[in-house]
PDB file of N, CA and C in Angstrom:
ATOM      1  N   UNK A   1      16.595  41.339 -30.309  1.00  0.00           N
ATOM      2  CA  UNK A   1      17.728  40.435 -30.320  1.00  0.00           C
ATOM      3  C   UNK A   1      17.848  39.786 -31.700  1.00  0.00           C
ATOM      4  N   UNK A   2      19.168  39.661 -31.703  1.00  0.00           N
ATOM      5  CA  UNK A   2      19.048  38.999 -33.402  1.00  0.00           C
ATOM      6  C   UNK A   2      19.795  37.198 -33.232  1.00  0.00           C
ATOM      7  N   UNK A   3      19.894  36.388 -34.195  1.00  0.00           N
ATOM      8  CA  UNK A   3      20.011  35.963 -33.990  1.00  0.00           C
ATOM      9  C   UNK A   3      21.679  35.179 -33.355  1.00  0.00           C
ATOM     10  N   UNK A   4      22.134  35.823 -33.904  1.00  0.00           N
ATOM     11  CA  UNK A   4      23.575  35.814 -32.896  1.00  0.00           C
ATOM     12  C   UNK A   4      23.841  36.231 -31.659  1.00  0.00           C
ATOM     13  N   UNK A   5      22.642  36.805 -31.362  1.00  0.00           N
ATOM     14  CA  UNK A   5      22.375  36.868 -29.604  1.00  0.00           C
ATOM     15  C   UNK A   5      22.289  36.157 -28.686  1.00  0.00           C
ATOM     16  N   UNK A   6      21.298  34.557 -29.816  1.00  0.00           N
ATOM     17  CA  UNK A   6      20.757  33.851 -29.335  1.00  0.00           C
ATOM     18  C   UNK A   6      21.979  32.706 -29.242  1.00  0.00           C
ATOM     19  N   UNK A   7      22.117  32.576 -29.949  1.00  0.00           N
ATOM     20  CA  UNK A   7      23.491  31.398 -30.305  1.00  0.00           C
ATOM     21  C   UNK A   7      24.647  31.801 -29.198  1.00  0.00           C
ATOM     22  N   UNK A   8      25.140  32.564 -28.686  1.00  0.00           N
ATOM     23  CA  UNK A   8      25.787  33.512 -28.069  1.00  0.00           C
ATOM     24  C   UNK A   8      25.614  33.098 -26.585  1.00  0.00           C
ATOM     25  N   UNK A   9      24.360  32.860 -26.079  1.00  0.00           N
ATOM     26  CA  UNK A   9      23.610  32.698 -25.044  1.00  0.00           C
ATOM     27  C   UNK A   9      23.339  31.458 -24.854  1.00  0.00           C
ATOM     28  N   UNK A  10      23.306  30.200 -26.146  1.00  0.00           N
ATOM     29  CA  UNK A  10      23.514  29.004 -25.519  1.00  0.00           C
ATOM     30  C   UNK A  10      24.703  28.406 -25.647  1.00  0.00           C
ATOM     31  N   UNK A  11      25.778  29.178 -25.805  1.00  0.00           N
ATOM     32  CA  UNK A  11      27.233  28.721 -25.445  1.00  0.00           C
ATOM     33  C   UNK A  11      27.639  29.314 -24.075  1.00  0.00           C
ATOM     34  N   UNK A  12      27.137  30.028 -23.962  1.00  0.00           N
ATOM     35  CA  UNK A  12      27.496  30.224 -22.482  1.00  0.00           C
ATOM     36  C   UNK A  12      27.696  28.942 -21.011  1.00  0.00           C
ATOM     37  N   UNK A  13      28.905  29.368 -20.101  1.00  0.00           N
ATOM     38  CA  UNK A  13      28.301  27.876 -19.113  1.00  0.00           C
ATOM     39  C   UNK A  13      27.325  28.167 -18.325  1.00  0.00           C
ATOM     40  N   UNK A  14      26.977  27.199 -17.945  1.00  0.00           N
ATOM     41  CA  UNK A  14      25.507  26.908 -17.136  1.00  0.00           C
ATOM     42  C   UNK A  14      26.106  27.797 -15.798  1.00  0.00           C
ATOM     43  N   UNK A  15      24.527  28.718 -15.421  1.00  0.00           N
ATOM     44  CA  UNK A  15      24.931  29.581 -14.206  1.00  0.00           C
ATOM     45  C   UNK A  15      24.663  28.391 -12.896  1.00  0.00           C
ATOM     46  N   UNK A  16      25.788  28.863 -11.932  1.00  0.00           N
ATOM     47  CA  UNK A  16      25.824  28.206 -10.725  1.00  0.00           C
ATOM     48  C   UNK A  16      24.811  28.531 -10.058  1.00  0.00           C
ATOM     49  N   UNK A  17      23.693  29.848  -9.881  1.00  0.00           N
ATOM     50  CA  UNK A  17      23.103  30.354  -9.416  1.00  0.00           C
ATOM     51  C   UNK A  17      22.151  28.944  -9.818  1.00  0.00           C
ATOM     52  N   UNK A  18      21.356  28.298 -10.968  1.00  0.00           N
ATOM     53  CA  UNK A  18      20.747  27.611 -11.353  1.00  0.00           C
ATOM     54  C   UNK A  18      20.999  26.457 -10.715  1.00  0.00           C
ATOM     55  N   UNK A  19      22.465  25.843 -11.040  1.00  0.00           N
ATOM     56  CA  UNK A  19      22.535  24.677 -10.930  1.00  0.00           C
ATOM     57  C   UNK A  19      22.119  24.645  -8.872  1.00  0.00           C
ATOM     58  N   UNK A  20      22.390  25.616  -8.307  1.00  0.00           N
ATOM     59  CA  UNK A  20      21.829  25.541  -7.031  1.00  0.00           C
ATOM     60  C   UNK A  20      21.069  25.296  -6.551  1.00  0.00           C
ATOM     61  N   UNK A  21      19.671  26.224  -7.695  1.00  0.00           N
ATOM     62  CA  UNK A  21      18.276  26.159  -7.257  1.00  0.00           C
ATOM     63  C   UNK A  21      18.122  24.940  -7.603  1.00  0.00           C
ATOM     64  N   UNK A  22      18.455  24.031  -8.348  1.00  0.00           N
ATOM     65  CA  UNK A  22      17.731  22.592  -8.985  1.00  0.00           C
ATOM     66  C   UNK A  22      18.203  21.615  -7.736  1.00  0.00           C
ATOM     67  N   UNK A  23      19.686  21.892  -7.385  1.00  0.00           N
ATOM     68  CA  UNK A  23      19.628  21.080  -6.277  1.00  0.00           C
ATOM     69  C   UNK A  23      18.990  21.365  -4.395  1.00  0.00           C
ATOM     70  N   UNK A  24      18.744  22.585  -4.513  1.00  0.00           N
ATOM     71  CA  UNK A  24      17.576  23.215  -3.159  1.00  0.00           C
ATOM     72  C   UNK A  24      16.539  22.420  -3.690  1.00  0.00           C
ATOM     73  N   UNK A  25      16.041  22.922  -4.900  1.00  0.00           N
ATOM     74  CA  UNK A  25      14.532  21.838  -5.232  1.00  0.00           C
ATOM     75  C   UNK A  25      14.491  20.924  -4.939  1.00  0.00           C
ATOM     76  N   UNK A  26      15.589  19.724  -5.725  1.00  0.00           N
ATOM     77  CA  UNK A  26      15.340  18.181  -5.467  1.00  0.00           C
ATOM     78  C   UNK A  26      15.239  18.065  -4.313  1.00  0.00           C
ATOM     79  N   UNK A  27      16.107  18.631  -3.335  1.00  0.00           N
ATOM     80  CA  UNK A  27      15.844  18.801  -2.034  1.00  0.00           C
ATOM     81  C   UNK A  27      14.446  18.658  -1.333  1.00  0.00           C
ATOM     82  N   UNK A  28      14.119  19.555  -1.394  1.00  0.00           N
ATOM     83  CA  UNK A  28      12.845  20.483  -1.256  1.00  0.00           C
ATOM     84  C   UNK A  28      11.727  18.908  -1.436  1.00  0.00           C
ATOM     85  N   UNK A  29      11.852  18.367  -2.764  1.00  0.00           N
ATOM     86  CA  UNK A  29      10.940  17.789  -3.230  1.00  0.00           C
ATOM     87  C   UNK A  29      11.040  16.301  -2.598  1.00  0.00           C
ATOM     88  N   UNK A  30      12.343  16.053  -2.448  1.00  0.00           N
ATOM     89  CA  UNK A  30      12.276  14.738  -1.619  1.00  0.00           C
ATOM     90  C   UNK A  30      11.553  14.891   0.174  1.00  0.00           C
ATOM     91  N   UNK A  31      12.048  15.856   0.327  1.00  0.00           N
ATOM     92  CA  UNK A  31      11.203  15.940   1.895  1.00  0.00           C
ATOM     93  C   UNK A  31      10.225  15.893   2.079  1.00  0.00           C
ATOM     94  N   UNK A  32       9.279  16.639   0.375  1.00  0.00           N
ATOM     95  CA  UNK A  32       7.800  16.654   0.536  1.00  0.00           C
ATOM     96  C   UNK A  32       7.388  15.529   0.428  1.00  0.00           C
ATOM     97  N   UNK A  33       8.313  14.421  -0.063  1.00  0.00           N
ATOM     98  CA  UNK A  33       7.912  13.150  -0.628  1.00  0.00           C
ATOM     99  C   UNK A  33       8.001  12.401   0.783  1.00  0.00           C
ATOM    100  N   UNK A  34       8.824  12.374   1.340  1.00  0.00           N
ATOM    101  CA  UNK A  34       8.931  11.677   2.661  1.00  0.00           C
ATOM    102  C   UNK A  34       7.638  11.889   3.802  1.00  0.00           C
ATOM    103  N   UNK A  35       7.423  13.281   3.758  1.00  0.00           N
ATOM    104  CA  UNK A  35       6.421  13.961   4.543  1.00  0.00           C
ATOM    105  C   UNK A  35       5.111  13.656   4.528  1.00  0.00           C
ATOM    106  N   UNK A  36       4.639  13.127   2.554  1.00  0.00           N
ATOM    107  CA  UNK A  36       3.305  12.909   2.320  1.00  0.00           C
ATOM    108  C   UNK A  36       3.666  11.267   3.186  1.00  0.00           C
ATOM    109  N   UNK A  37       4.538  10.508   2.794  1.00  0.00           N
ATOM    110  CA  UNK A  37       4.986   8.987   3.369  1.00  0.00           C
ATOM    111  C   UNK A  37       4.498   8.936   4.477  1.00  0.00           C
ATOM    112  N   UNK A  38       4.541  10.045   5.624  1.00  0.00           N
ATOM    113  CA  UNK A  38       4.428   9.531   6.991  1.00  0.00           C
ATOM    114  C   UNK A  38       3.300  10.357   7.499  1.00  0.00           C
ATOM    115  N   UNK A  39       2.365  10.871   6.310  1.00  0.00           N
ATOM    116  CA  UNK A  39       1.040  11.394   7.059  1.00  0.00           C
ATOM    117  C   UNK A  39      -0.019  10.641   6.044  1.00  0.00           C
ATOM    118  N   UNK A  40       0.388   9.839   5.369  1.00  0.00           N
ATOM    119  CA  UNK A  40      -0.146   8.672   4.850  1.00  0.00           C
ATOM    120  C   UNK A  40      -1.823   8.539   5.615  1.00  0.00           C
ATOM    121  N   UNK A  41      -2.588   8.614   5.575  1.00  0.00           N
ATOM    122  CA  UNK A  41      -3.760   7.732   6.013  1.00  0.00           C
ATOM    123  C   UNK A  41      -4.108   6.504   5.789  1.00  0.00           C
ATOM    124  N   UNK A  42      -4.111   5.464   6.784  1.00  0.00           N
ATOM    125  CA  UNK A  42      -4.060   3.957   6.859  1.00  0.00           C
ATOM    126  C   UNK A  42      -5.290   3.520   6.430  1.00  0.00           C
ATOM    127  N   UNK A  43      -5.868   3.128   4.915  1.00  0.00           N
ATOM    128  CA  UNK A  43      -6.494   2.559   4.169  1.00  0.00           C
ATOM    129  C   UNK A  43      -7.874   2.278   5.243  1.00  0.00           C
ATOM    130  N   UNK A  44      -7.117   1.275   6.148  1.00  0.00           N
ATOM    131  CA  UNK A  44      -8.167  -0.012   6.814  1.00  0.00           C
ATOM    132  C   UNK A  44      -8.808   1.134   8.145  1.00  0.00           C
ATOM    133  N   UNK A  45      -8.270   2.419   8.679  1.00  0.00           N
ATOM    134  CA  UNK A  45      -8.419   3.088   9.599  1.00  0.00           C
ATOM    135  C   UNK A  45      -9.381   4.032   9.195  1.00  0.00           C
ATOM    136  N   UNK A  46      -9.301   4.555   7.500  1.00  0.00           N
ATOM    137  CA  UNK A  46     -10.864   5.170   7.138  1.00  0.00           C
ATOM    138  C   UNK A  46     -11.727   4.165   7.040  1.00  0.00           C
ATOM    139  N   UNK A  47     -11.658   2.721   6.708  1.00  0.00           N
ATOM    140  CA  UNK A  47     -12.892   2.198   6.431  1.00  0.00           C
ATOM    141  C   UNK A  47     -13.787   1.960   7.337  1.00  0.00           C
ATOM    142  N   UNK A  48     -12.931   1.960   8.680  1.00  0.00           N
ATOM    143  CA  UNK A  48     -13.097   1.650  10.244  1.00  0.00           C
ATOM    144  C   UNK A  48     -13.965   2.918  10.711  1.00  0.00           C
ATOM    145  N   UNK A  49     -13.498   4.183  10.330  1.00  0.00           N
ATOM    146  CA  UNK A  49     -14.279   5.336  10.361  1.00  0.00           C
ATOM    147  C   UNK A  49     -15.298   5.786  10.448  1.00  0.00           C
ATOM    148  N   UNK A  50     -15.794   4.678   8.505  1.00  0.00           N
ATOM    149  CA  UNK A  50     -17.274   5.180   8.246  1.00  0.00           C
ATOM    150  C   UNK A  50     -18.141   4.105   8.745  1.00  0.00           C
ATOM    151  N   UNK A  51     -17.487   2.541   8.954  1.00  0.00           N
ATOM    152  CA  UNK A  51     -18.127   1.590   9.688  1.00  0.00           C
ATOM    153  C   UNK A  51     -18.847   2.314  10.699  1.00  0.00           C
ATOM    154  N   UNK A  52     -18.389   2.697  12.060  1.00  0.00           N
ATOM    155  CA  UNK A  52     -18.440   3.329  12.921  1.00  0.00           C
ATOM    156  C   UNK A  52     -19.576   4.483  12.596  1.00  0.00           C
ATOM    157  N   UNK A  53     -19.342   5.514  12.009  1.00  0.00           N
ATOM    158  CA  UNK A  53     -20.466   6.295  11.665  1.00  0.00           C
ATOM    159  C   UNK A  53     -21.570   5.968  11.157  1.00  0.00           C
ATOM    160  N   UNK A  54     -21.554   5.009  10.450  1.00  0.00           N
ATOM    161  CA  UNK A  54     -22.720   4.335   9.921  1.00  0.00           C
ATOM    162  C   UNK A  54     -23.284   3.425  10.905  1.00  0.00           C
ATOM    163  N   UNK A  55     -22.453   3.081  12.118  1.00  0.00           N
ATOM    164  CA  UNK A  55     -23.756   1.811  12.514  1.00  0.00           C
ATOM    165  C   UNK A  55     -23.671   3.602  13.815  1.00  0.00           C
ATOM    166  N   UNK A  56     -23.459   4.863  13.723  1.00  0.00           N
ATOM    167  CA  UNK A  56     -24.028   5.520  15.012  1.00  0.00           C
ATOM    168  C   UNK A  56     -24.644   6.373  14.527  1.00  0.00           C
ATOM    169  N   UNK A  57     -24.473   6.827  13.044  1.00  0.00           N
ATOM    170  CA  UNK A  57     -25.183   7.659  12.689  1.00  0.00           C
ATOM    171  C   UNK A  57     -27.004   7.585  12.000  1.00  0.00           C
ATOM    172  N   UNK A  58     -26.793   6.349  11.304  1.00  0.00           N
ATOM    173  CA  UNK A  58     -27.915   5.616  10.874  1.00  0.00           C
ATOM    174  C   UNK A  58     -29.037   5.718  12.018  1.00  0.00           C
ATOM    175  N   UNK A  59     -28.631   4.833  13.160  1.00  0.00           N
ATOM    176  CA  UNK A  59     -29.651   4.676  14.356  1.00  0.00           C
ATOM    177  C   UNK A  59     -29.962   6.089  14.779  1.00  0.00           C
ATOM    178  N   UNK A  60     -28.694   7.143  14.989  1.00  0.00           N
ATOM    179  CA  UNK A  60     -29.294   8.104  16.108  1.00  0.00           C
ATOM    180  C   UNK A  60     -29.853   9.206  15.178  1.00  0.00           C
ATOM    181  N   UNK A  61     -29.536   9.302  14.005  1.00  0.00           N
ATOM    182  CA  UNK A  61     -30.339  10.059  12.529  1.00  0.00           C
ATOM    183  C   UNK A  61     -32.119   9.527  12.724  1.00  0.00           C
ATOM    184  N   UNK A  62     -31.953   8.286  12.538  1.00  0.00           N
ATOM    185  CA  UNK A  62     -33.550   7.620  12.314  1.00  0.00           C
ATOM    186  C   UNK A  62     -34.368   8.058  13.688  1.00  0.00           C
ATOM    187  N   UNK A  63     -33.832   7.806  15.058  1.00  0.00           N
ATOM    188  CA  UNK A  63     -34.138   7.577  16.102  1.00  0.00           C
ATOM    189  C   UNK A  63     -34.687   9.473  16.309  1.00  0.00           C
ATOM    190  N   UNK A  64     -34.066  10.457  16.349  1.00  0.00           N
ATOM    191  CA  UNK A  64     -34.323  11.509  16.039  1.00  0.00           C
ATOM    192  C   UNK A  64     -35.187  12.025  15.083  1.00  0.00           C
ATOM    193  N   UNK A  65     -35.252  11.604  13.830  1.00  0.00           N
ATOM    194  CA  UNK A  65     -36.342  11.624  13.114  1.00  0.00           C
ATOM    195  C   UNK A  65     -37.748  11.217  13.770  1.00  0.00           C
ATOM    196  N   UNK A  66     -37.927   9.701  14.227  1.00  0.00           N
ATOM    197  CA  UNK A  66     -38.853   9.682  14.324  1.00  0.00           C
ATOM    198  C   UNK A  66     -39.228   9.844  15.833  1.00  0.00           C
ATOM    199  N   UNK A  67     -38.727  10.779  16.768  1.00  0.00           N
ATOM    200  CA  UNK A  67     -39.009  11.130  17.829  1.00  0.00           C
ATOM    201  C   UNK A  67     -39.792  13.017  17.626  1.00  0.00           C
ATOM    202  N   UNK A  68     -39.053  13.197  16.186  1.00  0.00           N
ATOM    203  CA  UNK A  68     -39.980  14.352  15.881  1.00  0.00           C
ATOM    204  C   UNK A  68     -41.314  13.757  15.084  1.00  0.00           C
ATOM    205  N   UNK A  69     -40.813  13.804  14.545  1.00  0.00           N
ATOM    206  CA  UNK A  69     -42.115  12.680  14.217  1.00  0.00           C
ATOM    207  C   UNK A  69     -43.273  12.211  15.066  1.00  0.00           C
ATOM    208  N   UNK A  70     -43.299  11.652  15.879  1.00  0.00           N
ATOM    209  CA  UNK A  70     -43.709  11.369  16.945  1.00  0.00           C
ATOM    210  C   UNK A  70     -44.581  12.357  18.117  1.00  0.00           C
ATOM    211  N   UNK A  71     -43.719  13.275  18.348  1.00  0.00           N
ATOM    212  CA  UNK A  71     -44.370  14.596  18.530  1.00  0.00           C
ATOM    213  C   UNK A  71     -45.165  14.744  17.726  1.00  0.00           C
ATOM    214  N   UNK A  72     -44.874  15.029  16.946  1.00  0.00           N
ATOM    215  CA  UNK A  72     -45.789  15.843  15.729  1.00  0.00           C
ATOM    216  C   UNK A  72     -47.213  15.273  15.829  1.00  0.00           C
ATOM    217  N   UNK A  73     -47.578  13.634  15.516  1.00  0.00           N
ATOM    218  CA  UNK A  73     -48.441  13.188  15.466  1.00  0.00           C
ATOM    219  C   UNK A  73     -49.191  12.268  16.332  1.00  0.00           C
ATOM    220  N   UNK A  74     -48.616  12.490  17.853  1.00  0.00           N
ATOM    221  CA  UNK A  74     -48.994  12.290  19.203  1.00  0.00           C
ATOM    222  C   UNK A  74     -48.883  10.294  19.166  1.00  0.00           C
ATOM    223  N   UNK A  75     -47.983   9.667  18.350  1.00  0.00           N
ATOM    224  CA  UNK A  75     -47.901   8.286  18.450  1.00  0.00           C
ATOM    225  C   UNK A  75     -46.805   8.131  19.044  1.00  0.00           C
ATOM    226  N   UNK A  76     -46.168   8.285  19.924  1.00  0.00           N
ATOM    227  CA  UNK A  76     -44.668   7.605  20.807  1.00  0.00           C
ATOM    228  C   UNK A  76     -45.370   6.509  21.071  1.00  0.00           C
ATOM    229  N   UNK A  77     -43.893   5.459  21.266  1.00  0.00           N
ATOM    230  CA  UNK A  77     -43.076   5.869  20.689  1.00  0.00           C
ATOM    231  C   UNK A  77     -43.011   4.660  19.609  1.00  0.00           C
ATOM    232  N   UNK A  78     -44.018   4.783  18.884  1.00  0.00           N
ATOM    233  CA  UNK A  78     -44.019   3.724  17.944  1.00  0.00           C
ATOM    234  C   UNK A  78     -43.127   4.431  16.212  1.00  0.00           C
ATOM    235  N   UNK A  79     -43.288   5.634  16.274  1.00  0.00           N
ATOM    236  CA  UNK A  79     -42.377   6.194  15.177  1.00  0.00           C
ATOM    237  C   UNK A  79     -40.888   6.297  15.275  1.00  0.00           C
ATOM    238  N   UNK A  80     -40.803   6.192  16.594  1.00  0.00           N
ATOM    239  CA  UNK A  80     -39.343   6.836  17.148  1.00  0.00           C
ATOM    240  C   UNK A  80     -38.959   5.284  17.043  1.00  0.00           C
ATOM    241  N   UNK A  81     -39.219   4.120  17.117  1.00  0.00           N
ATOM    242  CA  UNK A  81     -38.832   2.315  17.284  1.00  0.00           C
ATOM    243  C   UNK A  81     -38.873   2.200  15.674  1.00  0.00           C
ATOM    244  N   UNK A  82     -39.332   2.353  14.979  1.00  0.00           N
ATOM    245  CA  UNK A  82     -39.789   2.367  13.433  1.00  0.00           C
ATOM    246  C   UNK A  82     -38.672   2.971  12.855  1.00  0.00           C
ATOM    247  N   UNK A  83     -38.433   4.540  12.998  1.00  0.00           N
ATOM    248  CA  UNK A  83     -37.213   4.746  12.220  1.00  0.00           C
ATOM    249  C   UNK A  83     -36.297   4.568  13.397  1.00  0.00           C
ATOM    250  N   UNK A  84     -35.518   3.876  14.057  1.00  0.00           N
ATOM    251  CA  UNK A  84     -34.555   3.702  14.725  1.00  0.00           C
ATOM    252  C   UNK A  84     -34.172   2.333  14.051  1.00  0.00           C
ATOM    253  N   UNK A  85     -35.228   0.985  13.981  1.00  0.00           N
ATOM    254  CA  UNK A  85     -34.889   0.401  13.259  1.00  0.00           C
ATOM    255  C   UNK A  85     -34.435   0.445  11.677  1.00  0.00           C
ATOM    256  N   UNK A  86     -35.586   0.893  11.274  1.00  0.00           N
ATOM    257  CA  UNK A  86     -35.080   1.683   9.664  1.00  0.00           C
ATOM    258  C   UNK A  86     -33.780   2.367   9.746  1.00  0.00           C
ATOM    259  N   UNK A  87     -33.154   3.058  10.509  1.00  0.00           N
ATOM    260  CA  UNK A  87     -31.622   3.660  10.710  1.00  0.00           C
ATOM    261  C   UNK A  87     -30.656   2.444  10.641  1.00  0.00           C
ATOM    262  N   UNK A  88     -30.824   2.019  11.570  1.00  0.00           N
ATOM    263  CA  UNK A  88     -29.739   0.697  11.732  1.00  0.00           C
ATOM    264  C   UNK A  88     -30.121   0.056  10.324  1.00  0.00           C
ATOM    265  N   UNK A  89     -31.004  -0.102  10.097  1.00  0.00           N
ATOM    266  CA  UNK A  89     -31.185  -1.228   8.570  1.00  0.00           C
ATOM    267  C   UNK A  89     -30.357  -0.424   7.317  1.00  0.00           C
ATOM    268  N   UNK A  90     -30.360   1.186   7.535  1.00  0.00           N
ATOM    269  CA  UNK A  90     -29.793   1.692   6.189  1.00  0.00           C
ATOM    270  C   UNK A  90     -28.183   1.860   6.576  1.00  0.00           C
ATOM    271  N   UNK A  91     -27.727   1.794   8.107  1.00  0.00           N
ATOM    272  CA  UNK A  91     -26.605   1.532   8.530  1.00  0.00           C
ATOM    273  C   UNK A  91     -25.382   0.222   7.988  1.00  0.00           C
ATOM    274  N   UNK A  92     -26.736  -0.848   8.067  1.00  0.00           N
ATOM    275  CA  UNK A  92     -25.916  -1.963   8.023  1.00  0.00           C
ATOM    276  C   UNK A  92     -25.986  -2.035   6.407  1.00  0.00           C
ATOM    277  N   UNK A  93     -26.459  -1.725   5.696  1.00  0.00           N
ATOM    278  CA  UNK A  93     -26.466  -1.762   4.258  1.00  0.00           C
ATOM    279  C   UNK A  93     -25.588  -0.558   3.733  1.00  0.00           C
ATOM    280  N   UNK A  94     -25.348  -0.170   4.083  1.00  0.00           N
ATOM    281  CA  UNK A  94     -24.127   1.007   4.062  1.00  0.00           C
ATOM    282  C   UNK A  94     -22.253   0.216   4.489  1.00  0.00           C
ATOM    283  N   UNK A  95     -22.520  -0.661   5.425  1.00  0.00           N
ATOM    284  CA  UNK A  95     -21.549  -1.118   5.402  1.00  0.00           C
ATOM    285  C   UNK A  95     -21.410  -2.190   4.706  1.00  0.00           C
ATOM    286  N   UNK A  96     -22.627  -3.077   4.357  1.00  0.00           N
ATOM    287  CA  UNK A  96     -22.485  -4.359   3.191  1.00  0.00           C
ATOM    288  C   UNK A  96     -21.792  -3.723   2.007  1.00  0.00           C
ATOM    289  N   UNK A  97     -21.658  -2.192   1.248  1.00  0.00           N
ATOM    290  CA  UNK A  97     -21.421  -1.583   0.143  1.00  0.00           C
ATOM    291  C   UNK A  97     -20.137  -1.340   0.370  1.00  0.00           C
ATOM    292  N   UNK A  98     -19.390  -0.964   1.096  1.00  0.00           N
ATOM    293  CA  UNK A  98     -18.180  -0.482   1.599  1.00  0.00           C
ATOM    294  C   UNK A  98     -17.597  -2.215   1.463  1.00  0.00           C
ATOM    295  N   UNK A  99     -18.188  -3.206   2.502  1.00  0.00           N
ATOM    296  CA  UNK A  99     -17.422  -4.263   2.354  1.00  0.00           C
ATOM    297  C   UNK A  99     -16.927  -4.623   0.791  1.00  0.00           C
ATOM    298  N   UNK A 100     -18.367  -4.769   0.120  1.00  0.00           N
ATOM    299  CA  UNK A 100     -18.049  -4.988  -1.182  1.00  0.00           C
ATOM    300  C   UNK A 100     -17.049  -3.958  -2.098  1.00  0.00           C
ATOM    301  N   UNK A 101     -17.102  -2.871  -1.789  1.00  0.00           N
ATOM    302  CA  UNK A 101     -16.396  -2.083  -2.778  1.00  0.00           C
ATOM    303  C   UNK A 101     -15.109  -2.359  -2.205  1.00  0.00           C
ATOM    304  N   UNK A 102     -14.900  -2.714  -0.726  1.00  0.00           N
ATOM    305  CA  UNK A 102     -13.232  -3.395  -0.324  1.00  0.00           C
ATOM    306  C   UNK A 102     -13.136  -4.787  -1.058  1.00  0.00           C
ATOM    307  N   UNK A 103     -13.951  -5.129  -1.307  1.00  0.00           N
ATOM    308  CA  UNK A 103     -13.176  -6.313  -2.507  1.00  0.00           C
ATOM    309  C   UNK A 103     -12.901  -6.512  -3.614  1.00  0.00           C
ATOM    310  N   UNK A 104     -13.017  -5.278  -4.426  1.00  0.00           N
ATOM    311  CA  UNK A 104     -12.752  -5.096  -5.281  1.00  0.00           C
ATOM    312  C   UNK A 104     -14.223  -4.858  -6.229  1.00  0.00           C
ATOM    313  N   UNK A 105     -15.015  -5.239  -5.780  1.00  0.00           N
ATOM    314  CA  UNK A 105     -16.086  -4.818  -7.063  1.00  0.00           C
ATOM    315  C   UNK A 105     -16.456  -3.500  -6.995  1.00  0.00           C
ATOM    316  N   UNK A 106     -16.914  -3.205  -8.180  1.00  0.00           N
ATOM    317  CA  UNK A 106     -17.791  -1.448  -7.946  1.00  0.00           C
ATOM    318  C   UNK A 106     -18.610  -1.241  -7.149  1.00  0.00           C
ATOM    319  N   UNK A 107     -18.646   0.044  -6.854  1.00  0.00           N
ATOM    320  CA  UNK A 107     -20.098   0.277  -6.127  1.00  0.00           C
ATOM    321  C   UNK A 107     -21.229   0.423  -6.718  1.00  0.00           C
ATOM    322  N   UNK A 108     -22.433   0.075  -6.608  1.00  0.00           N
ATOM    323  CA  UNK A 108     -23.489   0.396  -6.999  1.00  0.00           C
ATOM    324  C   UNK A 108     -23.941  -1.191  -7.395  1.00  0.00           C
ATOM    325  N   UNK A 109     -23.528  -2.273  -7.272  1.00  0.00           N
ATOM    326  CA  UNK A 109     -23.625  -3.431  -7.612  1.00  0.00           C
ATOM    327  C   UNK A 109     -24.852  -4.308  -6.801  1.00  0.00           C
ATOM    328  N   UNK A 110     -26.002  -4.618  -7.363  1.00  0.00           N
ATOM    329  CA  UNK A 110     -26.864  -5.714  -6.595  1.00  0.00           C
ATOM    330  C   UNK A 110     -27.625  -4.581  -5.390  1.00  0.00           C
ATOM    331  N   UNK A 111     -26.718  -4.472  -4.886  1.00  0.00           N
ATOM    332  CA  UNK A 111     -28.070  -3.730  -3.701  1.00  0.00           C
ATOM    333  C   UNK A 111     -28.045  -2.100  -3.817  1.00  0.00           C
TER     334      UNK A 111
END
């Protein structure tokens, strides 16, 4: 192509075929925008989540641990009361971090 090909080609009018697709797009793109809007995940409903997992997972993690445990070294159920408490203790310190990082400070702060 030379260059009067080119010059040639931006005097031309704008194809309708184009101006179509841009308005299908905007289209297109506002719906996706609306769509992410209403599958949104509610901030306070994950934090509620891991609350929850943490004060069930902590205990029944530890509590399981030390019920093998326990087996193992013929002491029931003084291992299985030991890490059940130790669960809940790394439970509730799991949610002291979450509280704090909901108030704005970083994580990893003090504890």
């Amino acid at each position: 192509m030379t260059e009067d090909d080119i010059d040639e080609d931006a005097k031309l009018p704008p194809d309708a075929r184009i101006e179509s697709l841009d308005e299908r797009l905007d289209r297109a793109q506002r719906r996706e925008a609306e769509e992410a809007k209403k599958t949104r995940v509610d901030p306070n409903m994950r934090v509620t989540q891991l609350v929850i997992g943490y004060l069930i997972g902590g205990p029944l993690g530890g509590g399981l641990l030390g019920l093998g445990l326990d087996n193992l070294f013929g002491t029931k159920p003084w291992l299985t009361l030991v890490m059940l408490f130790l669960g809940f203790g790394v439970g509730v310190r799991s949610i002291l971090r979450i509280a704090k990082t909901s108030l704005g400070q970083p994580p990893g702060d003090g504890m």
